[in-house]
Protein backbone atom coordinates (compact mmCIF):
# COMPACT_ATOMS: atom_id res chain seq x y z
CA UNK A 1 21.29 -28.50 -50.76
CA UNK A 2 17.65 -26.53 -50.60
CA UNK A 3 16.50 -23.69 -49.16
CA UNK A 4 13.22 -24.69 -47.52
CA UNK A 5 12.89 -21.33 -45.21
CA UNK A 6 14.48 -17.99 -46.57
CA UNK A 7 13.18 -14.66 -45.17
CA UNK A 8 13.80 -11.28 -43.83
CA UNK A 9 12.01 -10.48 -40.34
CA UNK A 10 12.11 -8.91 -36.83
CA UNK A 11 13.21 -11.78 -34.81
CA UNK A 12 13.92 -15.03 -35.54
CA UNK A 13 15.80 -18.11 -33.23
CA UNK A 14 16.77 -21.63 -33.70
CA UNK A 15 14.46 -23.52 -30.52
CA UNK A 16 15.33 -26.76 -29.84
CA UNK A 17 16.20 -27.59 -34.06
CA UNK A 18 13.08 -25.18 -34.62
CA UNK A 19 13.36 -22.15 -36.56
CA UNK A 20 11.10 -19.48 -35.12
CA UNK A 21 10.22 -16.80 -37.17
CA UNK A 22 8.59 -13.18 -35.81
CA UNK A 23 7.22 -10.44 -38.39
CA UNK A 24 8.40 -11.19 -42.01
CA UNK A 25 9.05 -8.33 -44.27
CA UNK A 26 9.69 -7.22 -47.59
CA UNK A 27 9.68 -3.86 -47.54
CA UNK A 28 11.20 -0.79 -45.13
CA UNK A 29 9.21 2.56 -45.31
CA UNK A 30 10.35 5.90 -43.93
CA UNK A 31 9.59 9.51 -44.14
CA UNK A 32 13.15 10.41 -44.52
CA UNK A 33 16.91 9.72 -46.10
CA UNK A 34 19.03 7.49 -44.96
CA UNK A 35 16.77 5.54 -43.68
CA UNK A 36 17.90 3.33 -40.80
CA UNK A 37 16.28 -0.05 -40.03
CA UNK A 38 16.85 -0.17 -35.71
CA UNK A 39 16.98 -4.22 -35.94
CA UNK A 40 16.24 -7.38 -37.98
CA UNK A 41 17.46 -10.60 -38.61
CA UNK A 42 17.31 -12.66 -41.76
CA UNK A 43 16.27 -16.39 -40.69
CA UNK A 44 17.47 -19.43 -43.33
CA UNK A 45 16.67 -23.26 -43.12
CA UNK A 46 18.52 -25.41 -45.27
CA UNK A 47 17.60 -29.24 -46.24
CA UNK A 48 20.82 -31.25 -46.68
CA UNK A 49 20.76 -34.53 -48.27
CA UNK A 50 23.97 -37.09 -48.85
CA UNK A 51 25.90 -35.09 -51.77
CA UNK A 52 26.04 -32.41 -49.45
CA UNK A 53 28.36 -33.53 -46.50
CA UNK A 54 31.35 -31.48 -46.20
CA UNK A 55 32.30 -28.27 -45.66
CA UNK A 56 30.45 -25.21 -46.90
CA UNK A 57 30.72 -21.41 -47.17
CA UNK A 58 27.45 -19.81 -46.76
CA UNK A 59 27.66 -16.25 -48.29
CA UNK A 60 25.04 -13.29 -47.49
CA UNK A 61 25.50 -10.27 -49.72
CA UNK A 62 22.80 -7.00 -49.53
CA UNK A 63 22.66 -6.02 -53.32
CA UNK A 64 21.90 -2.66 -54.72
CA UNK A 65 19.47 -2.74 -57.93
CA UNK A 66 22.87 -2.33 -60.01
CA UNK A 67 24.15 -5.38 -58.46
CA UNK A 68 26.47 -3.61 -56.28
CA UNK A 69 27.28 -4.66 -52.58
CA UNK A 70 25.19 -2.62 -50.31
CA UNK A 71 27.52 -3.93 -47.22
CA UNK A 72 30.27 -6.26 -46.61
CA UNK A 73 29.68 -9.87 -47.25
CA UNK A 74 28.31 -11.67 -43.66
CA UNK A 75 29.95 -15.76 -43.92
CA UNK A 76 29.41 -18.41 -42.41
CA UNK A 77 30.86 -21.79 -42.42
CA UNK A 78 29.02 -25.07 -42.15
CA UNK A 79 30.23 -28.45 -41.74
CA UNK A 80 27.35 -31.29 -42.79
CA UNK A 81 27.52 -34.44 -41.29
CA UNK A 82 24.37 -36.36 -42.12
CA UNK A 83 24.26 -39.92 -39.27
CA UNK A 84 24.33 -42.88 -40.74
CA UNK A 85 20.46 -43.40 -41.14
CA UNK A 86 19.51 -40.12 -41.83
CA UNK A 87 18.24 -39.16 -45.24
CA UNK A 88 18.54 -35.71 -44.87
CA UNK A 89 19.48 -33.05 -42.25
CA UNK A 90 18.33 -29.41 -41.90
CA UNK A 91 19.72 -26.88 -40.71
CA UNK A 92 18.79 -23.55 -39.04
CA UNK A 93 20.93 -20.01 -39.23
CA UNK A 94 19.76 -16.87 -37.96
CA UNK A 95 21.50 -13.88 -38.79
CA UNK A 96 20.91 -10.83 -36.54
CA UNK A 97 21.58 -7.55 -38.15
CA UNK A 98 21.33 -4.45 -36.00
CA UNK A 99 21.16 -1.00 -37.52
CA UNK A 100 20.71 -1.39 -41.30
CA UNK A 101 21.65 1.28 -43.43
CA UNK A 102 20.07 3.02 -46.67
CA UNK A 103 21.54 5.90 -48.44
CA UNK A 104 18.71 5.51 -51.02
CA UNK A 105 15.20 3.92 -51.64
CA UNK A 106 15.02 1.18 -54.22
CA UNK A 107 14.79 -2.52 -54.81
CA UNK A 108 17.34 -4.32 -52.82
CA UNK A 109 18.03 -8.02 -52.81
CA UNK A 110 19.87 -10.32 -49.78
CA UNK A 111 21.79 -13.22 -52.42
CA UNK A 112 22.22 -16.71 -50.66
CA UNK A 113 24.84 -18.48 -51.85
CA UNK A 114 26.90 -21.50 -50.69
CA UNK A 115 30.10 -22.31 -52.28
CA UNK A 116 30.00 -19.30 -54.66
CA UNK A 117 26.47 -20.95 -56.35
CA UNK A 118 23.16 -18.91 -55.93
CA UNK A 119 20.76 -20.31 -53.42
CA UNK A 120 18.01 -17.68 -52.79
CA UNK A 121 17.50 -14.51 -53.31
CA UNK A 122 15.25 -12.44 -50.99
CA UNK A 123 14.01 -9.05 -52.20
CA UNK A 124 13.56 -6.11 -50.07
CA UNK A 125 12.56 -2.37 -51.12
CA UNK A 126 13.28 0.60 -49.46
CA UNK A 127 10.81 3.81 -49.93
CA UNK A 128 9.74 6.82 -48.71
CA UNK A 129 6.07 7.91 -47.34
CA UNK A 130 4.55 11.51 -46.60
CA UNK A 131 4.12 11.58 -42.64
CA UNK A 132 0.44 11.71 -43.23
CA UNK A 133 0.11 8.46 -44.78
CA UNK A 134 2.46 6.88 -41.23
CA UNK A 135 0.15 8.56 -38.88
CA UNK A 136 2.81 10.55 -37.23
């Protein structure tokens, strides 16, 4: 199993097997605490080869920079089936995430994992700015 795609953005969709990706990010500024992210979605595409059929738990964890859970765990199950003459298979998931919350800047990580083994991790810092330097 490999992570080919792993990213946090604005909008992302799965079109036709495609996975469409719309403003990629690593970082969330504001002038003020908590700071309060309107909408977002973290977009994944996994290569699957042969050892990989079966059934898997995907596991998506926002982690503090003391390795605490920032929110609950989001899961997802998968079920790999590769055909017959198929030497791998990828697959697309697209996790929407509306309204996410910081009580505090700092580095931040979102931990892939599948089974309970580390996949990706995708880093993401949260900080403040003076209104001058937003242009508000």
């Amino acid at each position: 199993m490999e992570v080919q795609v792993a990213t946090l953005c604005d909008s992302a969709h799965d079109y036709n097997h495609k996975l469409c990706i719309i403003g990629t990010f690593d970082t969330i500024c504001s002038t003020h605490l908590p700071v309060v992210h309107p909408q977002c979605a973290i977009a994944l595409r996994i290569c699957f080869k042969p050892g990989d059929e079966g059934d898997h738990e995907i596991s998506i964890n926002f982690i503090d920079d003391d390795g605490k859970p920032k929110m609950p765990s989001i899961q997802s199950r998968i079920t790999v089936q590769l055909p017959q003459d198929a030497y791998f298979l990828t697959r697309n998931l697209v996790i929407n995430i509306q309204r996410l919350h910081f009580d505090s800047i700092g580095q931040f990580s979102i931990d892939v994992t599948a089974d309970g083994n580390m996949l990706t991790r995708i880093p993401l810092r949260v900080m403040l700015v003076d209104k001058k330097e937003t242009g508000s």
